[in-house]
N, C-alpha and C. Protein backbone atom coordinates (compact mmCIF):
# COMPACT_ATOMS: atom_id res chain seq x y z
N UNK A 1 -17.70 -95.49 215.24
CA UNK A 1 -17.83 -94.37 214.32
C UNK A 1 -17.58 -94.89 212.91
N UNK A 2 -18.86 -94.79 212.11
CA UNK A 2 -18.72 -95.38 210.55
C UNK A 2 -17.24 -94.46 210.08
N UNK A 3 -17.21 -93.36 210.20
CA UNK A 3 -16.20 -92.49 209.01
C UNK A 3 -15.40 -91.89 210.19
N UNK A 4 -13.92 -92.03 210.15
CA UNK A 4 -13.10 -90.88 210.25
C UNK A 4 -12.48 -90.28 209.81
N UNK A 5 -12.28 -89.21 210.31
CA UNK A 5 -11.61 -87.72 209.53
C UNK A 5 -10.00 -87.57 209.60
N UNK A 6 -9.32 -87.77 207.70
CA UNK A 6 -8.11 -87.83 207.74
C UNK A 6 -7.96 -86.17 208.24
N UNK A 7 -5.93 -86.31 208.14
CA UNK A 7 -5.54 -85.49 208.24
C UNK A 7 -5.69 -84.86 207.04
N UNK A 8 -6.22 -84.84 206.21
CA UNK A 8 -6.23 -83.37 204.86
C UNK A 8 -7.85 -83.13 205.36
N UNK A 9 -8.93 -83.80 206.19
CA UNK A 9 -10.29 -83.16 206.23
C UNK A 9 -10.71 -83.79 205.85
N UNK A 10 -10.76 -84.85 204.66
CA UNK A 10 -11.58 -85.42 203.93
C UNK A 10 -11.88 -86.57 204.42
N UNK A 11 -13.32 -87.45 204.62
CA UNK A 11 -13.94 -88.55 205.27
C UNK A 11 -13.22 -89.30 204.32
N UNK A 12 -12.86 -90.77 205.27
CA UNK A 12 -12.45 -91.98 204.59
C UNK A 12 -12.81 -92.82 205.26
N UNK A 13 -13.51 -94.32 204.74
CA UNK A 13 -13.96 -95.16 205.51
C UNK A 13 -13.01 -96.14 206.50
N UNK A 14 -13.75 -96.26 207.52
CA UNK A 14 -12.68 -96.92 208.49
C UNK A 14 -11.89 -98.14 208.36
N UNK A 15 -10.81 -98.46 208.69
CA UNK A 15 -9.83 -99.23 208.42
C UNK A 15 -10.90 -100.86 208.29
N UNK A 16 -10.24 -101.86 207.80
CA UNK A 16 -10.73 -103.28 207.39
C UNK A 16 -10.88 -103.92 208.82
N UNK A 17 -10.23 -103.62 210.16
CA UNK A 17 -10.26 -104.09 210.97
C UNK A 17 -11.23 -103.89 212.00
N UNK A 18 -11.75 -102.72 212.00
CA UNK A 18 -12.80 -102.14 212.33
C UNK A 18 -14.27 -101.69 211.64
N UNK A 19 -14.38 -102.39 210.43
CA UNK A 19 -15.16 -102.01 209.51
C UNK A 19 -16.41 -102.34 210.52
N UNK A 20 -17.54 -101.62 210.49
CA UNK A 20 -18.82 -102.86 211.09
C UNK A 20 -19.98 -102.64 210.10
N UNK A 21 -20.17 -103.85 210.42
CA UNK A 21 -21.30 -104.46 209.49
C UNK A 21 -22.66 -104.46 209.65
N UNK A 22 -23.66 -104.42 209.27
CA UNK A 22 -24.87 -104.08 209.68
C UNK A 22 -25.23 -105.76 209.70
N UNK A 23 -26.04 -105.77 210.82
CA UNK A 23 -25.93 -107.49 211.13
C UNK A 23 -27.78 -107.75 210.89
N UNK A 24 -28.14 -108.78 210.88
CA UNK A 24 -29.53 -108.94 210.21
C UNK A 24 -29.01 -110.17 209.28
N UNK A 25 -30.78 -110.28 208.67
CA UNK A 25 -30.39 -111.23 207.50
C UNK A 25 -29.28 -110.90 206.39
N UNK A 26 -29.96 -109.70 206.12
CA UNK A 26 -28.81 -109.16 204.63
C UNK A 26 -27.17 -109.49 205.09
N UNK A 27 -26.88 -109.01 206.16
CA UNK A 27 -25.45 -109.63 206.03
C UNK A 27 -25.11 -108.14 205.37
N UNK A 28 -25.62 -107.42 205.53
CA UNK A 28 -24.84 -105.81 204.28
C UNK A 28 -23.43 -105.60 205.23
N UNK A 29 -22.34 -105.45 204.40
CA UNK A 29 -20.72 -104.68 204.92
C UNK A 29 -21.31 -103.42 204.35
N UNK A 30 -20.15 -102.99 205.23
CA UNK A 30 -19.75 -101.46 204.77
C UNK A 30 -19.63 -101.09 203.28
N UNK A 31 -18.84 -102.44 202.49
CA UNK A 31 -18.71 -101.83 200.75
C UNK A 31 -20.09 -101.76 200.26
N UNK A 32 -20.47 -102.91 200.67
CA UNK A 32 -22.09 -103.35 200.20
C UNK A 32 -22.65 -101.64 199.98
N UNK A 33 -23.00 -101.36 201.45
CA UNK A 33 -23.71 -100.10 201.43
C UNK A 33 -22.88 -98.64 200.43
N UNK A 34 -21.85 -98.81 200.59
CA UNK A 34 -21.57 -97.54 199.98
C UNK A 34 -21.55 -98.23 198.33
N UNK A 35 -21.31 -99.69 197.86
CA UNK A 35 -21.49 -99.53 196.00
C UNK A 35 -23.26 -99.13 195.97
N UNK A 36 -24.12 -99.22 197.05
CA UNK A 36 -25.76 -99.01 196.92
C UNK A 36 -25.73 -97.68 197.28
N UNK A 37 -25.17 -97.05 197.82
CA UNK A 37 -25.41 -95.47 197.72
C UNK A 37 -24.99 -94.77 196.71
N UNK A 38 -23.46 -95.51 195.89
CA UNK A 38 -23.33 -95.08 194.39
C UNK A 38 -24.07 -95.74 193.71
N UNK A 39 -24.56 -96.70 193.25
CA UNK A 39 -25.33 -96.62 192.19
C UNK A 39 -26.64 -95.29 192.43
N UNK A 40 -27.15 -95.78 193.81
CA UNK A 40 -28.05 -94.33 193.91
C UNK A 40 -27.52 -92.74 193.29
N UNK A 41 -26.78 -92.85 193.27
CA UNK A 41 -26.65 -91.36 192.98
C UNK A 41 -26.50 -91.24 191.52
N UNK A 42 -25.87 -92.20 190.85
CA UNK A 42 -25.60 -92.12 188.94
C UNK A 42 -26.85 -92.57 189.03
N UNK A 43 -28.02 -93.53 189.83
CA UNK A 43 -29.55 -92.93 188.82
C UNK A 43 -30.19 -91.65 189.41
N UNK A 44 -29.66 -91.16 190.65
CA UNK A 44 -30.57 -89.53 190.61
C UNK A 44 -29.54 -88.55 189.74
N UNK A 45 -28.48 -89.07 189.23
CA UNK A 45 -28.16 -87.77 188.18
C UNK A 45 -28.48 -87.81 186.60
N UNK A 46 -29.17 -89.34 186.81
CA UNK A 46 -29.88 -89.43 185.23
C UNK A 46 -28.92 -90.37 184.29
N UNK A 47 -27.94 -91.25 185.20
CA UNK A 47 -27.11 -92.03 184.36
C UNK A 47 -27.89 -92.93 183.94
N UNK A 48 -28.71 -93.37 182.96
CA UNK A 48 -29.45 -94.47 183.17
C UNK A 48 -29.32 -95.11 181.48
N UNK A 49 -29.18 -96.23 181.54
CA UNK A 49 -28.54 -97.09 180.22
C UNK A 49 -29.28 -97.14 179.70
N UNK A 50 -30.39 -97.22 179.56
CA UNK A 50 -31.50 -97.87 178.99
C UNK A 50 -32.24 -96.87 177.68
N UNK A 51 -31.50 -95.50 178.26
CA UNK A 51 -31.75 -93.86 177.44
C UNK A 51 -31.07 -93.84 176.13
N UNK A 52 -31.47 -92.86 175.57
CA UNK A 52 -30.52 -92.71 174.67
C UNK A 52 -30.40 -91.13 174.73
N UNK A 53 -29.46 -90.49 174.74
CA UNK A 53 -29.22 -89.39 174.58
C UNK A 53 -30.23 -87.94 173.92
N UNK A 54 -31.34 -87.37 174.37
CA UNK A 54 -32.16 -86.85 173.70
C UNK A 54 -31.93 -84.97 173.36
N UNK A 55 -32.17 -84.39 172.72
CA UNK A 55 -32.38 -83.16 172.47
C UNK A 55 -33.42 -82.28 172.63
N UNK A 56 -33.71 -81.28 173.40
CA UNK A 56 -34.73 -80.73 173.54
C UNK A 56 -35.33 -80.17 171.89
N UNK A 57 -36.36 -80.98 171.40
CA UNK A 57 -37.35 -79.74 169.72
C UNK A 57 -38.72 -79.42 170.06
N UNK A 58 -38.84 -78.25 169.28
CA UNK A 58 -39.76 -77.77 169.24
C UNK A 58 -40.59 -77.97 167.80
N UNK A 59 -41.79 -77.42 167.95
CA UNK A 59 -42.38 -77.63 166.21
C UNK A 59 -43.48 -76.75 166.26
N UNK A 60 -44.10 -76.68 165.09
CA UNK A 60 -45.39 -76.45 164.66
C UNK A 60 -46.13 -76.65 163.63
N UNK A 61 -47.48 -76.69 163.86
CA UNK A 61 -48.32 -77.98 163.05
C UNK A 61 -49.63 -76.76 162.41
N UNK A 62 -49.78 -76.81 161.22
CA UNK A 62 -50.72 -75.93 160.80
C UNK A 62 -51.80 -76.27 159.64
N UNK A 63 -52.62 -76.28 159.74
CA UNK A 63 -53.71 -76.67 158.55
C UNK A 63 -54.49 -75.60 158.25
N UNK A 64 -54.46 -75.50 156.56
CA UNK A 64 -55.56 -74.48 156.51
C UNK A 64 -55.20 -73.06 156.79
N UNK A 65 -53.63 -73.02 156.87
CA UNK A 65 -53.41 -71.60 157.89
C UNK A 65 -53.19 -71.50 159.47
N UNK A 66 -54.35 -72.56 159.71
CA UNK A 66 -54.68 -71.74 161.29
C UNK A 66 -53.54 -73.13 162.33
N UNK A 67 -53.86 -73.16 163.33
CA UNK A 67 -53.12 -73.82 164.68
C UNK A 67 -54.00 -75.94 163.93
N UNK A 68 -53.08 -76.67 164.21
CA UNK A 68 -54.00 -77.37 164.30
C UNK A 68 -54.50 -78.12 165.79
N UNK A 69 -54.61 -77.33 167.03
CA UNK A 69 -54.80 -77.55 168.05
C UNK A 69 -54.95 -78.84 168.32
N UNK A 70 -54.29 -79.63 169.22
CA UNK A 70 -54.91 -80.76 169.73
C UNK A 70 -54.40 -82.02 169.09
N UNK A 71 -53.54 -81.54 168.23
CA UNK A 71 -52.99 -83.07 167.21
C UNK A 71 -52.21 -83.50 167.56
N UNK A 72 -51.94 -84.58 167.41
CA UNK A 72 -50.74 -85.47 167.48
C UNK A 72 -49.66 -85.99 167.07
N UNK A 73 -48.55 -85.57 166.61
CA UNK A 73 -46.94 -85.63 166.21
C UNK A 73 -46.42 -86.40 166.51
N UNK A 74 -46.28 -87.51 165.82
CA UNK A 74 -45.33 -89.05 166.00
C UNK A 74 -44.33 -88.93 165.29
N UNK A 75 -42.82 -89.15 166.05
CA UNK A 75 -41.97 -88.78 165.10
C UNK A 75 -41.21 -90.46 164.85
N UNK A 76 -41.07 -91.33 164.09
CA UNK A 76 -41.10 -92.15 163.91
C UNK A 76 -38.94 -92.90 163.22
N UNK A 77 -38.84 -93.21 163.45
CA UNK A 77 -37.40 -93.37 163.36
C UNK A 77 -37.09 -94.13 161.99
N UNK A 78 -36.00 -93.90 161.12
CA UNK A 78 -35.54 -94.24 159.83
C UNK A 78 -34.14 -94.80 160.22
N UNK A 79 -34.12 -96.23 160.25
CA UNK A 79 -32.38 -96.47 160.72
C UNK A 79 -32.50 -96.33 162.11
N UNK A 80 -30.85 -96.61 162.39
CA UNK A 80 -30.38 -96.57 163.32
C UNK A 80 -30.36 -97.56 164.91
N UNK A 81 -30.62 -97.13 165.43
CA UNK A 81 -29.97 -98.59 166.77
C UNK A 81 -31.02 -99.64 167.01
N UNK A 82 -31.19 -100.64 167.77
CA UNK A 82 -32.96 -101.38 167.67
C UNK A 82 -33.46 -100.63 168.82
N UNK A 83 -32.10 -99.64 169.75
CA UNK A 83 -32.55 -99.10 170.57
C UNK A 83 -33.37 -97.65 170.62
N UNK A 84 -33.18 -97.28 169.37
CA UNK A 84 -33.98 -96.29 168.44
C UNK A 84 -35.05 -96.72 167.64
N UNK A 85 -34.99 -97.69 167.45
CA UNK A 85 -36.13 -98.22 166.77
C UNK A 85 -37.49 -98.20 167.49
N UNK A 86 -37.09 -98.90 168.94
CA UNK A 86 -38.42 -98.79 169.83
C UNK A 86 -38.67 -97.76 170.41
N UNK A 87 -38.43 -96.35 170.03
CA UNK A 87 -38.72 -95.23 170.73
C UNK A 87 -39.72 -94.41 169.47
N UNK A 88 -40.94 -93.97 170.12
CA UNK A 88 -41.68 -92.65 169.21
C UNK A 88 -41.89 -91.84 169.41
N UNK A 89 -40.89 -91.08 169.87
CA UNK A 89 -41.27 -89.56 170.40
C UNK A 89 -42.52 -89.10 169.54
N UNK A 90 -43.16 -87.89 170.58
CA UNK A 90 -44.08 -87.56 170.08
C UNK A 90 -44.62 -86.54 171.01
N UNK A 91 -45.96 -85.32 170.45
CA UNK A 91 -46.21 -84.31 170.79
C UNK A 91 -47.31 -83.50 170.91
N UNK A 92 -48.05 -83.04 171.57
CA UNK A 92 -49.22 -82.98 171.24
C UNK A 92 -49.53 -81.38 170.64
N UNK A 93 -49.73 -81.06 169.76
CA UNK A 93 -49.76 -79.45 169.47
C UNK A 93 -51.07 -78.60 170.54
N UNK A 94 -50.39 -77.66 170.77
CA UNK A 94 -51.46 -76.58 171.63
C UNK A 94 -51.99 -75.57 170.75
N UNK A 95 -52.74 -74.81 171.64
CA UNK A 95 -53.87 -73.89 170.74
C UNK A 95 -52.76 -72.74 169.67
N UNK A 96 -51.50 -72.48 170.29
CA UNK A 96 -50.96 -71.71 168.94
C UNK A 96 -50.39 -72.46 168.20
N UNK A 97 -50.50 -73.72 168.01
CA UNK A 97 -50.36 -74.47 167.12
C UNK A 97 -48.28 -75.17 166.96
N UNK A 98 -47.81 -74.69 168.39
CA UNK A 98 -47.03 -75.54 168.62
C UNK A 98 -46.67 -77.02 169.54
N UNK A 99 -45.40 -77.64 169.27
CA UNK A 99 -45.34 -78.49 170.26
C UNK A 99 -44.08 -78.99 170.53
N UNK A 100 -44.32 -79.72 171.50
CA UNK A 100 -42.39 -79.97 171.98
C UNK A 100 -42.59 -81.29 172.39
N UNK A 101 -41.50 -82.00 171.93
CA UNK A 101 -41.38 -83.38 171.55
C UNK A 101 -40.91 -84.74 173.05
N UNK A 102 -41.32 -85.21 172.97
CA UNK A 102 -41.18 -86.29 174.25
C UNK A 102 -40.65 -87.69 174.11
N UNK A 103 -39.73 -88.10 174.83
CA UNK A 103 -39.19 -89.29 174.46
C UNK A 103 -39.30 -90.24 176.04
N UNK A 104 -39.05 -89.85 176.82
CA UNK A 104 -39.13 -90.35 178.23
C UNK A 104 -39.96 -89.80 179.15
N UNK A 105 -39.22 -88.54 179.19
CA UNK A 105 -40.01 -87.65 180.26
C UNK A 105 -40.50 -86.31 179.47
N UNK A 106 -41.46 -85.76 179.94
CA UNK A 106 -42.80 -84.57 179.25
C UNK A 106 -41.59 -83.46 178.63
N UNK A 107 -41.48 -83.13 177.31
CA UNK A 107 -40.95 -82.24 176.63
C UNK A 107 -39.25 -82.43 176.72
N UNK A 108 -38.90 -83.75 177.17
CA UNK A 108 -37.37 -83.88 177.17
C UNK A 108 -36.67 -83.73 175.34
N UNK A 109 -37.58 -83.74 174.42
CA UNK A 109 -36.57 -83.95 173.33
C UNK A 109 -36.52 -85.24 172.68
N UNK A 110 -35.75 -85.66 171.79
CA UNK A 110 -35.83 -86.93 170.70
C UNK A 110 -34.61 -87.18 170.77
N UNK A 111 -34.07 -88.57 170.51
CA UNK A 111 -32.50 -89.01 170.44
C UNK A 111 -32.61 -88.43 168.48
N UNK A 112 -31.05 -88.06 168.60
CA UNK A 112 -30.75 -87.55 167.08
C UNK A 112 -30.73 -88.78 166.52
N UNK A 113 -31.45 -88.49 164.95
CA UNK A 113 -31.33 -89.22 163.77
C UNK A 113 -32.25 -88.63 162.69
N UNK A 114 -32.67 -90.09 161.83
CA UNK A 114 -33.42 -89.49 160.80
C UNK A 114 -35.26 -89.89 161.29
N UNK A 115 -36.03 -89.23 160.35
CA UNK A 115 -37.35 -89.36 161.06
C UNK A 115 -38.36 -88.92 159.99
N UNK A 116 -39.32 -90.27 159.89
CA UNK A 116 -40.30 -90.01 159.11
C UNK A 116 -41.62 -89.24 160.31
N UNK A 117 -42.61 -88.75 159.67
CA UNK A 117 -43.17 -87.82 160.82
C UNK A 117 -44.75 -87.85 160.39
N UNK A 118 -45.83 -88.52 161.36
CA UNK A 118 -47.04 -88.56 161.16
C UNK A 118 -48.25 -88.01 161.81
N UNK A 119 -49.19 -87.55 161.01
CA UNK A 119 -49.96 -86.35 162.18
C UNK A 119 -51.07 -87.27 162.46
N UNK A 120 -51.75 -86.79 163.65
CA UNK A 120 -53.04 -87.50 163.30
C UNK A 120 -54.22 -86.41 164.49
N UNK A 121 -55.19 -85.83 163.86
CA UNK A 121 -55.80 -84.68 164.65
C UNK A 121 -57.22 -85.12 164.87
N UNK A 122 -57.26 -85.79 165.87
CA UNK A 122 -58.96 -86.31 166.22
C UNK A 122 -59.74 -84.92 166.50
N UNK A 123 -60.92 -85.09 166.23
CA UNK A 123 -61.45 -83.86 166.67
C UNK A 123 -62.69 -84.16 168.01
N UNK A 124 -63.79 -83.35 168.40
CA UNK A 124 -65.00 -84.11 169.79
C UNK A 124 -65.73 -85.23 168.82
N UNK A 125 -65.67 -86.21 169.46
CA UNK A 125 -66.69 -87.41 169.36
C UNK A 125 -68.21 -86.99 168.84
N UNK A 126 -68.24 -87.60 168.09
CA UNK A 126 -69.57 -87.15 167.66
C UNK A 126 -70.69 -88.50 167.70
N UNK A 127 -71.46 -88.73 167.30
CA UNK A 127 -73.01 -89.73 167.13
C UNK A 127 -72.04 -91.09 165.63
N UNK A 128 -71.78 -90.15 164.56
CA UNK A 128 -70.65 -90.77 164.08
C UNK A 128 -70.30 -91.65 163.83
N UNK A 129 -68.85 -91.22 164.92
CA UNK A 129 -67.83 -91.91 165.35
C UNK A 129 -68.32 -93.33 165.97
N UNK A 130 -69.48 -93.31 166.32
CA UNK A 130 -69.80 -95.46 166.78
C UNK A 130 -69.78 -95.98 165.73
N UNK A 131 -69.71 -95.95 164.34
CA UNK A 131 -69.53 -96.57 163.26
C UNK A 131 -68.56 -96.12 162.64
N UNK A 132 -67.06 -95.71 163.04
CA UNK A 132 -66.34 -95.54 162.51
C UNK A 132 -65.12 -96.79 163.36
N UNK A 133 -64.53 -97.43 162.55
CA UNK A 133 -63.61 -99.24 163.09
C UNK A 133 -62.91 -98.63 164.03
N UNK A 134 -62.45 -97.30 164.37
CA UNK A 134 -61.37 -96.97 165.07
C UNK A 134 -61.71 -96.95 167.07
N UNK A 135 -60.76 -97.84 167.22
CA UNK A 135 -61.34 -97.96 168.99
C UNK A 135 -60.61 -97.65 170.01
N UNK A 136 -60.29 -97.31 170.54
CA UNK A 136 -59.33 -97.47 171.75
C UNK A 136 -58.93 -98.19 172.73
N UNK A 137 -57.77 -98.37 173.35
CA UNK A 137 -57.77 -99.71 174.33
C UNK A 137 -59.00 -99.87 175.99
N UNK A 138 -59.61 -98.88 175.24
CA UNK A 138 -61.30 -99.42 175.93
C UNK A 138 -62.43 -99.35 175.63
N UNK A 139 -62.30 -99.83 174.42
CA UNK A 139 -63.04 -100.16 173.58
C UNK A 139 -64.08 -99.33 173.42
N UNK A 140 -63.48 -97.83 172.84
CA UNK A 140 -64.46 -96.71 173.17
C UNK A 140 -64.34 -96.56 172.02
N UNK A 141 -65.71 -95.70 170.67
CA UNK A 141 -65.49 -95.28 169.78
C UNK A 141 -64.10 -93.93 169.66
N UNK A 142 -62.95 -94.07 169.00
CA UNK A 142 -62.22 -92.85 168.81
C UNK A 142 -63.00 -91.72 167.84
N UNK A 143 -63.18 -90.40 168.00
CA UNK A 143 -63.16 -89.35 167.07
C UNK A 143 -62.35 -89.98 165.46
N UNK A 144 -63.30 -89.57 164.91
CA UNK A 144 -62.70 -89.83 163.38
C UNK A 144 -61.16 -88.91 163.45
N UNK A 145 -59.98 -89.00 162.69
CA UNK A 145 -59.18 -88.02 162.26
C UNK A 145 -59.68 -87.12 161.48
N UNK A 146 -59.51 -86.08 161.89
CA UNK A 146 -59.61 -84.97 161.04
C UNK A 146 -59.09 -84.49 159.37
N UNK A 147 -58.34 -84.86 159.53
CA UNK A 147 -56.96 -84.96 158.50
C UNK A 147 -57.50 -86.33 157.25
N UNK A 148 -58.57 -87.02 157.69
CA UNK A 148 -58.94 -88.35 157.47
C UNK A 148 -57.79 -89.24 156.66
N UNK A 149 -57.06 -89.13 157.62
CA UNK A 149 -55.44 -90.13 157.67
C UNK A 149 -54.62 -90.11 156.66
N UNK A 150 -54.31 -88.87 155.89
CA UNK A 150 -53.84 -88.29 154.98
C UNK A 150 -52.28 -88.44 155.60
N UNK A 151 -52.11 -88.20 157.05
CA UNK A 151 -50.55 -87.82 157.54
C UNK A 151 -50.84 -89.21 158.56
N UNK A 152 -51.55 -90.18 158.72
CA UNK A 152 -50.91 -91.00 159.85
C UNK A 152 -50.34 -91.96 159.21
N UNK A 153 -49.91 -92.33 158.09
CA UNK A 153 -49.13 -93.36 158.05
C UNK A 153 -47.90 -92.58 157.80
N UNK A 154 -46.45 -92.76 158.70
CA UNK A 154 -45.24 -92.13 157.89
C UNK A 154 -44.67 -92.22 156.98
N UNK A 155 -45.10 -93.22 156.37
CA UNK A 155 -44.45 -93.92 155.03
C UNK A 155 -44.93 -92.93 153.68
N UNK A 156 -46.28 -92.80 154.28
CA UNK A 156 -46.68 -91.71 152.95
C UNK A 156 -47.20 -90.34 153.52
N UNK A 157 -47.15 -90.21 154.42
CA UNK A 157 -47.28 -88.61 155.09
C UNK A 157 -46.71 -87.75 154.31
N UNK A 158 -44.98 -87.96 153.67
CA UNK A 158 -44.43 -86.95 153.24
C UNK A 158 -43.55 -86.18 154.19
N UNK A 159 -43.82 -86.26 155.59
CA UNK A 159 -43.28 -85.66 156.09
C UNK A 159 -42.04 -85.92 156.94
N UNK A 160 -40.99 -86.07 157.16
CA UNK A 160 -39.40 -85.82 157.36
C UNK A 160 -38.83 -85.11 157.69
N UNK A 161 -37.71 -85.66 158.73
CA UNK A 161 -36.60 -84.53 159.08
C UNK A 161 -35.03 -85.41 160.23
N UNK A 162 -34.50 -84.89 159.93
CA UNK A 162 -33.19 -85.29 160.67
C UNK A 162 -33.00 -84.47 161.70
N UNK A 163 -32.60 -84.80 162.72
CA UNK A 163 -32.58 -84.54 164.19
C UNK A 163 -31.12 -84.31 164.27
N UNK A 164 -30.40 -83.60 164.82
CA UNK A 164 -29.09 -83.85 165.61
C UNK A 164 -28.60 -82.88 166.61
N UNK A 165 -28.59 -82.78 167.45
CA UNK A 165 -28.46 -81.95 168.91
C UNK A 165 -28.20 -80.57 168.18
N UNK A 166 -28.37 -80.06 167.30
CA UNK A 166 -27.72 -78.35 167.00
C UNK A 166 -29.17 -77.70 166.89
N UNK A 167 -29.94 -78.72 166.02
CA UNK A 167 -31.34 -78.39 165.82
C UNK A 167 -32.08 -78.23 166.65
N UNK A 168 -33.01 -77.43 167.31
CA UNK A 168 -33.58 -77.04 168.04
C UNK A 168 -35.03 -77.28 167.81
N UNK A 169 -35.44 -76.72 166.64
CA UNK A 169 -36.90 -76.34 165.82
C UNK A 169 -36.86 -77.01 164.71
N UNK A 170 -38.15 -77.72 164.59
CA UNK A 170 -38.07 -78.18 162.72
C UNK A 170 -38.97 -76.92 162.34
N UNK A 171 -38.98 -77.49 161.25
CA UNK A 171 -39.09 -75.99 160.14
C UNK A 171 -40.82 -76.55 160.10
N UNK A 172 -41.58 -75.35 160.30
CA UNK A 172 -43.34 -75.58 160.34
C UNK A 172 -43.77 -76.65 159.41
N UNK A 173 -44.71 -77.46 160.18
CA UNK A 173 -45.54 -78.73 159.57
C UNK A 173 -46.69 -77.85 158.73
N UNK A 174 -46.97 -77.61 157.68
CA UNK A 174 -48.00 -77.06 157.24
C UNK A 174 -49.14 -78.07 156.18
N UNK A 175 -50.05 -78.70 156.84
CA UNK A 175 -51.10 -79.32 156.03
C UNK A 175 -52.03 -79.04 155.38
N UNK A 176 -52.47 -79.81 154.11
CA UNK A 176 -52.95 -79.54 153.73
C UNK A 176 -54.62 -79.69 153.56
């Protein structure tokens, strides 16, 4: 019997003298298996190092007035860790012209900091677009930007904002 039951109820693994071992190549003991069933469990509860702490935001992106459906929200990092550095959250706006931000997993949020912020709104492929330099990693003509790259570089987009877990919503992207 792997586990017996103390006197308060609670399972405790069996004494050192009786431990048994799962025999095979691995050679696995008893500790073996139970430090591999804890690590299993701190990564199904999301302990995972490699993260950085994110916040669920929301936004919205508007040109002209109306939604700018379909664009794309790179939120781009100012400072901070190299482990922030390599992250770009980002978002795709929907037809009412909002969107919610992604860092790992679909709409998880952005690690807090500061953030330069770049749009970029392709629109349908047109006849065009085969003579426009922009390609994709299959070597497909991209849709021109809409915006004709007024907001994709962050440096001169203009657009900014600081993140920190209280914030929820940035305040409306409105283009021009």
């Amino acid at each position: 019997m792997p586990f017996s039951s103390a006197s308060d109820g609670l399972l405790s693994p069996p004494s050192q003298s009786s431990a048994p071992s799962v025999s095979g190549t691995t050679g696995l003991t008893w500790h073996r298996l139970a430090l591999a069933a804890a690590a299993h469990v701190l990564w199904a509860a999301g302990c995972q190092p490699d993260r950085l702490p994110v916040y669920p935001v929301t936004g919205s992106v508007f040109y002209q007035g109306r939604p700018a459906s379909d664009a794309r929200v790179i939120f781009h990092p100012l400072g901070g860790s190299d482990q922030l550095q390599r992250e770009r959250p980002m978002g795709t706006v929907a037809a009412d012209g909002t969107f919610r931000l992604t860092t790992y997993d679909r709409g998880d949020g952005l690690p807090a900091g500061e953030y330069q912020i770049s749009v970029v709104w392709r629109g349908a492929a047109t006849p065009q677009d085969t003579n426009n330099a922009d390609f994709d990693e299959r070597n497909e003509a991209m849709p021109a930007d809409r915006l004709q790259g007024r907001y994709a570089d962050p440096a001169t987009s203009g657009l900014s904002v600081t993140i920190h877990k209280h914030l929820t919503t940035v305040p409306p992207i409105v283009l021009k």
